[in-house]
C-alpha atoms as a PDB file:
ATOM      1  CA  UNK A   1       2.871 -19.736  14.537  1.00  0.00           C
ATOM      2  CA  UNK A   2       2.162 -19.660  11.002  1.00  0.00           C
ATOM      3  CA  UNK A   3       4.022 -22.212   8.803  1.00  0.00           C
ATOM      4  CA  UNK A   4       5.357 -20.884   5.473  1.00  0.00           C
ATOM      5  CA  UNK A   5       6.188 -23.074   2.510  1.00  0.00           C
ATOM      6  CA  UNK A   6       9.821 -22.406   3.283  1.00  0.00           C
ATOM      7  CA  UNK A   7       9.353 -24.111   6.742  1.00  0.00           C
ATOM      8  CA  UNK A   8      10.121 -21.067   8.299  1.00  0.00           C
ATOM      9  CA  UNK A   9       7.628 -19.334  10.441  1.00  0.00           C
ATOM     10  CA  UNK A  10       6.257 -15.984  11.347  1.00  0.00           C
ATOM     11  CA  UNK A  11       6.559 -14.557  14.780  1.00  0.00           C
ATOM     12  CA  UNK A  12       2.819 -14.668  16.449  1.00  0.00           C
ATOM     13  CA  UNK A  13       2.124 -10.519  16.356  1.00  0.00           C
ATOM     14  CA  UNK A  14       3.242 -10.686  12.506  1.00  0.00           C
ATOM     15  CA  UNK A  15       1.140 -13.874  12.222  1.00  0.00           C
ATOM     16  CA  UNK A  16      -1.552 -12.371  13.592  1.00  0.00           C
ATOM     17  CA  UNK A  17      -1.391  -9.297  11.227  1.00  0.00           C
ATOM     18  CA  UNK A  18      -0.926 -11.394   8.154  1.00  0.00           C
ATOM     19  CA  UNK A  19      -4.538 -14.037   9.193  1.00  0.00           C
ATOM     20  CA  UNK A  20      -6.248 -10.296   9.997  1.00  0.00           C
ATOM     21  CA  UNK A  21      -5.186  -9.364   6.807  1.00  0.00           C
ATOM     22  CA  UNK A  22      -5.893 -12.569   4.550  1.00  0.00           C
ATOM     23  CA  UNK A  23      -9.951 -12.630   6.625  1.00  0.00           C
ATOM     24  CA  UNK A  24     -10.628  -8.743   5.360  1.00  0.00           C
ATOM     25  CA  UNK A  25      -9.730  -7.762   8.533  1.00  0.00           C
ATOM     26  CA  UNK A  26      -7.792  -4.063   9.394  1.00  0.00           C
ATOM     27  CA  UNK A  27      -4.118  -4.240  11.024  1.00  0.00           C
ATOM     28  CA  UNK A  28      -1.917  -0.803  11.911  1.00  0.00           C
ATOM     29  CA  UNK A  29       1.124  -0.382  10.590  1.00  0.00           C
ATOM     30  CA  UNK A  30       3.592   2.474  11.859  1.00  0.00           C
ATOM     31  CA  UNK A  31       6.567   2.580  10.630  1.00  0.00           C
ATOM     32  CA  UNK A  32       9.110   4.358  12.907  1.00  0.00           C
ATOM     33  CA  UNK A  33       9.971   7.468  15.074  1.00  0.00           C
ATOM     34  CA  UNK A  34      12.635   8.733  13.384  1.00  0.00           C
ATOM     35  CA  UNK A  35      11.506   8.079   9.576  1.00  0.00           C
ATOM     36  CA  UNK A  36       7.517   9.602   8.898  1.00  0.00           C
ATOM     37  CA  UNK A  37       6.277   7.997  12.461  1.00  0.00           C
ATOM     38  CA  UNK A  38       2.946   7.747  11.186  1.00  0.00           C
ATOM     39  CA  UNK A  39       0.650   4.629  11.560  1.00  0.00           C
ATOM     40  CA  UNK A  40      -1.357   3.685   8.686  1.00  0.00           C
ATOM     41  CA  UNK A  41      -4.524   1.367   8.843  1.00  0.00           C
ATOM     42  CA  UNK A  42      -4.452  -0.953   6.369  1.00  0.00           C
ATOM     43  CA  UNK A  43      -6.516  -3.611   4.438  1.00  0.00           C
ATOM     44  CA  UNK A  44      -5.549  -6.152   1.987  1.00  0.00           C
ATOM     45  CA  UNK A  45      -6.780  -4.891  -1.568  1.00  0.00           C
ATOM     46  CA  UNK A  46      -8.915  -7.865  -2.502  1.00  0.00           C
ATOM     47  CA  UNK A  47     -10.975  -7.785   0.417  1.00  0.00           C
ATOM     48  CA  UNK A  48     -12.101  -3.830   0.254  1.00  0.00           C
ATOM     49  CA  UNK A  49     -15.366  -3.289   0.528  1.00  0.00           C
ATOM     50  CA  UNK A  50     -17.070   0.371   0.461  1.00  0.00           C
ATOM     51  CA  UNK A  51     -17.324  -0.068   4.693  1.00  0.00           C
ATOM     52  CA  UNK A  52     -13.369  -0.593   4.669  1.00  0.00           C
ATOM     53  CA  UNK A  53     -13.083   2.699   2.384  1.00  0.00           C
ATOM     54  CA  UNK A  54     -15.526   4.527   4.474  1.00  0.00           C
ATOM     55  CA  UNK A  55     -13.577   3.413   8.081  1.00  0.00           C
ATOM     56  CA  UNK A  56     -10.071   4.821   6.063  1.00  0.00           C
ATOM     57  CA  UNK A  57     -11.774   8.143   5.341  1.00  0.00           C
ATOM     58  CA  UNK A  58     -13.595   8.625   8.476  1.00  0.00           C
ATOM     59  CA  UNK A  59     -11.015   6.843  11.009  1.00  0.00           C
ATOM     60  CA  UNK A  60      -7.731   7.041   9.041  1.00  0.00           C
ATOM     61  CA  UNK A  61      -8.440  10.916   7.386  1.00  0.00           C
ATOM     62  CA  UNK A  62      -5.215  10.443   5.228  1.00  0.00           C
ATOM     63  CA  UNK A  63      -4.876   9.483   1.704  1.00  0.00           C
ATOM     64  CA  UNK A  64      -6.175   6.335   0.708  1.00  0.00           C
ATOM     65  CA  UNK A  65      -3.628   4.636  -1.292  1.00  0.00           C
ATOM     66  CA  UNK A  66      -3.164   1.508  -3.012  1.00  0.00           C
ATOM     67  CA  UNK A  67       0.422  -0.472  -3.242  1.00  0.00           C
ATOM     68  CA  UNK A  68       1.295  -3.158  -5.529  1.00  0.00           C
ATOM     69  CA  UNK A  69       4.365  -5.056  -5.399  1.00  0.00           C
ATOM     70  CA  UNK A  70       7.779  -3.930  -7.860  1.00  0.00           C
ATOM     71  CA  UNK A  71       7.423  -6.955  -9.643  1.00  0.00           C
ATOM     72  CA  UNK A  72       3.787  -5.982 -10.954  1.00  0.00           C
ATOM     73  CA  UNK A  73       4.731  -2.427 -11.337  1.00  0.00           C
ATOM     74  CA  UNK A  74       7.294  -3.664 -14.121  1.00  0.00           C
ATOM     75  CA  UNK A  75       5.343  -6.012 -15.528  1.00  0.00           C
ATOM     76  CA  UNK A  76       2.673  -3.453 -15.991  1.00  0.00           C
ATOM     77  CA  UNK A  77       5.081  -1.064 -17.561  1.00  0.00           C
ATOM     78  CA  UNK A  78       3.769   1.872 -15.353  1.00  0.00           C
ATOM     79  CA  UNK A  79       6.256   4.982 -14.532  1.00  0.00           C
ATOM     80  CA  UNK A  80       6.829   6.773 -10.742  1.00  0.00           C
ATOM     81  CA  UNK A  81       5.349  10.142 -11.017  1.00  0.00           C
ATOM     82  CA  UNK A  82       8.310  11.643 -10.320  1.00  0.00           C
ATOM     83  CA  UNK A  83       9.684   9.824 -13.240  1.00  0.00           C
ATOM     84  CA  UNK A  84       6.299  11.717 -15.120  1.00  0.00           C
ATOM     85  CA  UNK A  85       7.170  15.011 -13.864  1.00  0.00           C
ATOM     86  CA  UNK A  86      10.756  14.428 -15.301  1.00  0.00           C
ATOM     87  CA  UNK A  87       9.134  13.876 -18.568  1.00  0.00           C
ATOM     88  CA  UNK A  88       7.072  16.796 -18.830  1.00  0.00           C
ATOM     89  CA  UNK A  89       9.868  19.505 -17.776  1.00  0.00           C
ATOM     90  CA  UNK A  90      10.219  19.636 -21.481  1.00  0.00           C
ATOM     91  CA  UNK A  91       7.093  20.783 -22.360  1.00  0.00           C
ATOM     92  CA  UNK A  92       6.292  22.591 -19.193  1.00  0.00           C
ATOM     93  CA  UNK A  93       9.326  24.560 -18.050  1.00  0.00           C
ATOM     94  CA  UNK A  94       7.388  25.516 -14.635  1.00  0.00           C
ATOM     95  CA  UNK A  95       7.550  21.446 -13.678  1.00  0.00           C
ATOM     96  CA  UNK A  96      11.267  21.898 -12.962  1.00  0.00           C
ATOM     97  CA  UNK A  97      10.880  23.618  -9.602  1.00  0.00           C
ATOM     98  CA  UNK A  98       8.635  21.169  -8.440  1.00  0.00           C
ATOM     99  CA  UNK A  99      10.201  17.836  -9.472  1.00  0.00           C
ATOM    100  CA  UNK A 100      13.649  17.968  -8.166  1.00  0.00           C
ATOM    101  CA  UNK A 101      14.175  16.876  -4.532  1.00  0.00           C
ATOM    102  CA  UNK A 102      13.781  14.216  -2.127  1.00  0.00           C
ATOM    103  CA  UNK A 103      11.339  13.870   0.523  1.00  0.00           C
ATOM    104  CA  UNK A 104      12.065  14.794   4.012  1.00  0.00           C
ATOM    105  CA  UNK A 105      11.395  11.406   5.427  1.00  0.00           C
ATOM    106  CA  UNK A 106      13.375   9.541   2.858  1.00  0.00           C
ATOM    107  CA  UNK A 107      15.219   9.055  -0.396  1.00  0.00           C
ATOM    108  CA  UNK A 108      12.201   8.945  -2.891  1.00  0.00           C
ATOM    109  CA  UNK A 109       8.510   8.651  -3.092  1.00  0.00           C
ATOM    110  CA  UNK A 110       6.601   5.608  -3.486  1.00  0.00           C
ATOM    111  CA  UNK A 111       3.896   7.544  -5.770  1.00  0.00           C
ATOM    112  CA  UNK A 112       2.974   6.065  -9.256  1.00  0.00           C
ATOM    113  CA  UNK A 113       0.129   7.115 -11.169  1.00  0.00           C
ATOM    114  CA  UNK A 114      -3.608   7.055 -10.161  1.00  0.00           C
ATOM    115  CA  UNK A 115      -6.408   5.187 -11.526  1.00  0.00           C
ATOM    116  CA  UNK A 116      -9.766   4.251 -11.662  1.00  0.00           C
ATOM    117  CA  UNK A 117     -11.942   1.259 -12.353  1.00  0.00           C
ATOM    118  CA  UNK A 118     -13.892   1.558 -15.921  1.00  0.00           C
ATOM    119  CA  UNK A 119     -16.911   0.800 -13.968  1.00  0.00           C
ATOM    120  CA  UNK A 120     -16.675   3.677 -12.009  1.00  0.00           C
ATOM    121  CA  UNK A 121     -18.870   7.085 -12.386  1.00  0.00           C
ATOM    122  CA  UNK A 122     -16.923   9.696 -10.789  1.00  0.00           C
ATOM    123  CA  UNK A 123     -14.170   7.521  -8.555  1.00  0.00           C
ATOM    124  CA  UNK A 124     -14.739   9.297  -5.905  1.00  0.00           C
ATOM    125  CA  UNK A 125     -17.311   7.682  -3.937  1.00  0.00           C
ATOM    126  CA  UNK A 126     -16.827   4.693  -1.214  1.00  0.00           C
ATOM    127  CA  UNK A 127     -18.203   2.356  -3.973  1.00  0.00           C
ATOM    128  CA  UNK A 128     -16.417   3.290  -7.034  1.00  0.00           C
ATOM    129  CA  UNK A 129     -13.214   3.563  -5.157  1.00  0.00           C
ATOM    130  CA  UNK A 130     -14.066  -0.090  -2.993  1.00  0.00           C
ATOM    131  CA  UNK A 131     -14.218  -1.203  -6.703  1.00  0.00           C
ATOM    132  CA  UNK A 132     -11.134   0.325  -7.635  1.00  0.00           C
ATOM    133  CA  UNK A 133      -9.333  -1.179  -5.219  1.00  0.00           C
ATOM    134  CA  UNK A 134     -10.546  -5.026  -4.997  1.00  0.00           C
ATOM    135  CA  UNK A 135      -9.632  -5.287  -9.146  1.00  0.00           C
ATOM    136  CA  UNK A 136      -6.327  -3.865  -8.659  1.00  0.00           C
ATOM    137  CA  UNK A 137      -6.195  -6.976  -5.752  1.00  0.00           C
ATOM    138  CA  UNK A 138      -7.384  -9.045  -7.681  1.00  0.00           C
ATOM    139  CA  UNK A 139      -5.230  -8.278 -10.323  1.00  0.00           C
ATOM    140  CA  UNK A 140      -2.275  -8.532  -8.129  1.00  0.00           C
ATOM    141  CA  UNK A 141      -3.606 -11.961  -6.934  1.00  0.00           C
ATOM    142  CA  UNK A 142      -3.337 -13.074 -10.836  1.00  0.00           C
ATOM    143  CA  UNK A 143      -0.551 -12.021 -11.785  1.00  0.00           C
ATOM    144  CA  UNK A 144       1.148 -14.891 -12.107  1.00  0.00           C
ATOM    145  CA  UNK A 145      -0.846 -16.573 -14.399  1.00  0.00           C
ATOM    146  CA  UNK A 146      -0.217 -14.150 -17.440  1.00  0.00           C
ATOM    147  CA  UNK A 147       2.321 -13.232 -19.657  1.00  0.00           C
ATOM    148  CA  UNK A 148       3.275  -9.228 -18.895  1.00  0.00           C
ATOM    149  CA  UNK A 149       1.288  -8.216 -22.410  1.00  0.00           C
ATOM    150  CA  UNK A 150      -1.402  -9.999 -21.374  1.00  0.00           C
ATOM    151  CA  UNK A 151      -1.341  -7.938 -18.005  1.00  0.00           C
ATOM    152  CA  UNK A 152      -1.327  -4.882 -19.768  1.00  0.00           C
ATOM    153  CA  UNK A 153      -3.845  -5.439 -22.079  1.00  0.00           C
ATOM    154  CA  UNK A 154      -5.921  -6.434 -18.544  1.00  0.00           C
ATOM    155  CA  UNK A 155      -4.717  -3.617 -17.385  1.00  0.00           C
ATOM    156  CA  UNK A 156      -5.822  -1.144 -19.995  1.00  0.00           C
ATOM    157  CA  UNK A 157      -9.134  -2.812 -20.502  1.00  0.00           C
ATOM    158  CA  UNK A 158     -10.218  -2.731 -16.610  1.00  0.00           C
ATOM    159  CA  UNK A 159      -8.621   1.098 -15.307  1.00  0.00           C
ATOM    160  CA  UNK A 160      -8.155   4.566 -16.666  1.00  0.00           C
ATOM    161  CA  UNK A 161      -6.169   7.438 -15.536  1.00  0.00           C
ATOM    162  CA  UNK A 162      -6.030  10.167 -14.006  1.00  0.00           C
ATOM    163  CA  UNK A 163      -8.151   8.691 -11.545  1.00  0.00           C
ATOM    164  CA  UNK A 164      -9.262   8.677  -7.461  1.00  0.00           C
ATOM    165  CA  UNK A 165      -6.873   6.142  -5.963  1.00  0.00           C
ATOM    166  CA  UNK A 166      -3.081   6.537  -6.442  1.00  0.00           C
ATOM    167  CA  UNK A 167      -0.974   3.845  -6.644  1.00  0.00           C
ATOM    168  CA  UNK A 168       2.591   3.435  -4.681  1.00  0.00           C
ATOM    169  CA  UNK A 169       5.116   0.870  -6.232  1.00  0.00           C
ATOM    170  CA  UNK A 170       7.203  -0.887  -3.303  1.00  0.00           C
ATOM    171  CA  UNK A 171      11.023  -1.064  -3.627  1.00  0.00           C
ATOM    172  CA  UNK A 172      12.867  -3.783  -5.332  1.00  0.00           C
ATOM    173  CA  UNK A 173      14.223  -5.247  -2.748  1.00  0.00           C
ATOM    174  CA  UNK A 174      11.328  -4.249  -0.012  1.00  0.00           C
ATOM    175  CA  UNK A 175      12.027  -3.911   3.436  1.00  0.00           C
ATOM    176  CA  UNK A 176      16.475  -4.120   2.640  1.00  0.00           C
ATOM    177  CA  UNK A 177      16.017  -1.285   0.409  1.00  0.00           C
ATOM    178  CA  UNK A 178      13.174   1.087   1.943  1.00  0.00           C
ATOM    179  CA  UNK A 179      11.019   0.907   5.156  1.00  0.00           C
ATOM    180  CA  UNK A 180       7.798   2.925   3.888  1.00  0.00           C
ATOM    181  CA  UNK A 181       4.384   1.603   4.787  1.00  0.00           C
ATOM    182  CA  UNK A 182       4.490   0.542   1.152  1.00  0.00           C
ATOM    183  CA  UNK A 183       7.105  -2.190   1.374  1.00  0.00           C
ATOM    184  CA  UNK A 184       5.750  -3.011   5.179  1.00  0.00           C
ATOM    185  CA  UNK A 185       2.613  -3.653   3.845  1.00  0.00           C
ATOM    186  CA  UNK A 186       3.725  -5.740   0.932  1.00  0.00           C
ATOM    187  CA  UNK A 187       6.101  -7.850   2.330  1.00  0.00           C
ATOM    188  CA  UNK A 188       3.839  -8.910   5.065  1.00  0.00           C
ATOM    189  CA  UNK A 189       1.408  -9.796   2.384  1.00  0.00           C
ATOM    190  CA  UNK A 190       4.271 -11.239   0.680  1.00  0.00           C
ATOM    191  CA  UNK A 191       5.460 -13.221   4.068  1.00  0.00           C
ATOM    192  CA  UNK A 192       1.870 -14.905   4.234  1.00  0.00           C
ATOM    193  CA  UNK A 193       1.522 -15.585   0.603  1.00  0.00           C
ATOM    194  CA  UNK A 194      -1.146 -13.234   0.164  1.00  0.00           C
ATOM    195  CA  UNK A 195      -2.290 -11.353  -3.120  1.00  0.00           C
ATOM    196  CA  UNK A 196       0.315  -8.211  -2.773  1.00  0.00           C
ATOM    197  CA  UNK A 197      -1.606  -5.778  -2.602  1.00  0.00           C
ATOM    198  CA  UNK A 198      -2.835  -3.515  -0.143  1.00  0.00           C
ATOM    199  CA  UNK A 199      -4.392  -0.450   0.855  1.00  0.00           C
ATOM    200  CA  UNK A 200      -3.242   2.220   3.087  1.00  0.00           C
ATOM    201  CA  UNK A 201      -4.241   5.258   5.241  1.00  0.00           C
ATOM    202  CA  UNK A 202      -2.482   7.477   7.516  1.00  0.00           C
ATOM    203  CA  UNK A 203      -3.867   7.931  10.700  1.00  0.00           C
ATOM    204  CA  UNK A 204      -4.666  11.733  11.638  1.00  0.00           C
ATOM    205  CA  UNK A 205      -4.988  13.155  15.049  1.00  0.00           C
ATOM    206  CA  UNK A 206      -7.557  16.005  16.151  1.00  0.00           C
ATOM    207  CA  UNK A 207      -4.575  18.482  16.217  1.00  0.00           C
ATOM    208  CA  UNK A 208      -4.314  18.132  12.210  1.00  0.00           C
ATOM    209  CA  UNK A 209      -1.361  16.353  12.745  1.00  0.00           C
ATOM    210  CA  UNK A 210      -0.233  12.417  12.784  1.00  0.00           C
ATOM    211  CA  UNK A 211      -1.748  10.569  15.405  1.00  0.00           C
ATOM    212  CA  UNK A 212       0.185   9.322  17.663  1.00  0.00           C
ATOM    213  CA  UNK A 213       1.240   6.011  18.345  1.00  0.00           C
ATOM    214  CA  UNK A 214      -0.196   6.255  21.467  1.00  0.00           C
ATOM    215  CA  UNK A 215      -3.337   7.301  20.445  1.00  0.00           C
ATOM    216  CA  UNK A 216      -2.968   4.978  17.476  1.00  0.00           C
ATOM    217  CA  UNK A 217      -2.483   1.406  20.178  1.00  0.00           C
ATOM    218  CA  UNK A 218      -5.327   3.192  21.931  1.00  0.00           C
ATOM    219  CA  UNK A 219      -7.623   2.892  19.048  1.00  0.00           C
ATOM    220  CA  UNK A 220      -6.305  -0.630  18.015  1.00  0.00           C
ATOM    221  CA  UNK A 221      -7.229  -2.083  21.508  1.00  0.00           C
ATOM    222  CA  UNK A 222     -10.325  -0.313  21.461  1.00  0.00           C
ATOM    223  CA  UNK A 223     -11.535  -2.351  18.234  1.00  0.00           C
ATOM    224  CA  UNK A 224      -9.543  -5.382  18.912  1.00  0.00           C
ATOM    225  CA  UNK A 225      -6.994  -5.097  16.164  1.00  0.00           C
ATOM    226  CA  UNK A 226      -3.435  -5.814  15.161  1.00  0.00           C
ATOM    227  CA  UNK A 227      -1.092  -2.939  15.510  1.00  0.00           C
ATOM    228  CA  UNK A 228       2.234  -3.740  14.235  1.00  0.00           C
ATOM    229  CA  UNK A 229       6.008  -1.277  14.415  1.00  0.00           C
ATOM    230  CA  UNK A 230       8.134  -1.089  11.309  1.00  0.00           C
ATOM    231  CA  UNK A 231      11.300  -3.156  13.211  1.00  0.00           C
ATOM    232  CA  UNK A 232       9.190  -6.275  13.981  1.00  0.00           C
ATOM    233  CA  UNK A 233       8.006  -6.805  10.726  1.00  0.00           C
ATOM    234  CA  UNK A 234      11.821  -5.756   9.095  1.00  0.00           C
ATOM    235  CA  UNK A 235      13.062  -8.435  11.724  1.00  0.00           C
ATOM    236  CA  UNK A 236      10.488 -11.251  10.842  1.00  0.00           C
ATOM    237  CA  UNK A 237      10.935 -10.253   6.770  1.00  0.00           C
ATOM    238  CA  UNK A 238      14.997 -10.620   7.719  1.00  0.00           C
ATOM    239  CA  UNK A 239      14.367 -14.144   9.911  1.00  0.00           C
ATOM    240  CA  UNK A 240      12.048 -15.031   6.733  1.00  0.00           C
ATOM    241  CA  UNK A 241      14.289 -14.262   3.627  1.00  0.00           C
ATOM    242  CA  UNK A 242      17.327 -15.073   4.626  1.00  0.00           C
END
């Protein structure tokens, strides 16, 4: 078990997931039959490297996102793009068809802005975006050592946007409020006092479609990592908040 500085402790699978994590290690996370029932491989931003962005592109085949927590989304002062689209309707009449609505799956989107490092070229390669990734870690790793101006002005002088790696904001109130990937992600980082943030990929299948979570515990085993279900890391962030 791993012991928290609440003296509580994580079940061992969730343990397992968070020390995989925390060593730059892959885990799977899906998240549940009846919401997207996807599985998304996922790393923990700080520890990307261009390998871990080239085994998301080539193993994952989804869109390689990066989540931060709420809490450095508002310090950072940075807007939902839905919240974006609102905004331009204004200006661009046509937007208006396109931004109302929910998503199928659930009551909102996740989706911020995206970004890229300063250092970067174009973004899109496995190095730019590796880069990309580990400062926006290890700017969530920091956080708590500046005043929310200061972040900002971090902020500003290290990305720009538009950029090649979007960014999803997690929910308030995580895992009680929404059960995305996004808030599974970050409150196990949370959960093993980790930098939160992390980087995530859905898993396609050969059909063009998910891959399935057979398929998905298939290729888990077959590479000897942790593959974790949205419920038993809802139940240990219940157990561990409460």
């Amino acid at each position: 078990m791993l012991e928290l500085s609440n003296r509580s402790a994580l079940p061992d699978p969730v343990a397992r997931a968070v020390r995989a994590l925390a060593e730059g290690e892959p885990i799977l996370l899906f998240d549940a039959r009846d919401r997207e029932g996807e599985t998304d491989l996922v790393i923990l931003s700080e520890r990307a490297t261009p390998g871990l962005v080239r085994l998301l592109r080539q193993d994952a085949g989804g869109l390689i996102c990066t989540a931060i927590s709420h809490e450095l989304k508002e310090a950072l002062g940075l807007p939902y793009a839905a919240e974006l689209l609102a905004e331009g309707v204004r200006r661009y009449p046509a937007l208006s068809a396109i931004a109302r609505g929910e998503p199928r799956y659930d009551r909102r989107s996740a989706f911020g802005i995206t970004v890229n490092h300063r250092s970067n070229y174009t973004g899109v390669p496995d190095n730019d975006r590796a880069s990309t990734i580990r400062a926006l870690g290890d700017l969530a790793r920091e956080a708590g050592r500046f005043r929310p101006e200061e972040l900002r002005e971090r902020f500003a002088a290290e990305f720009s946007s538009p950029g090649h790696v979007p960014l999803l904001y997690s929910a308030p109130g995580l895992l009680r409020e929404r059960k995305g990937h996004t808030e599974l992600a970050i409150s196990l980082a949370r959960m093993g006092s980790l930098s939160e943030s992390a980087t995530v990929c859905e898993m396609l299948g050969d059909s063009g479609g998910a891959r399935s979570i057979e398929a998905a515990r298939r290729y888990a085993r077959d590479h000897g990592w942790n593959l974790l279900e949205g419920i038993a890391v809802t139940e240990a962030f219940d157990r561990w908040s409460a």
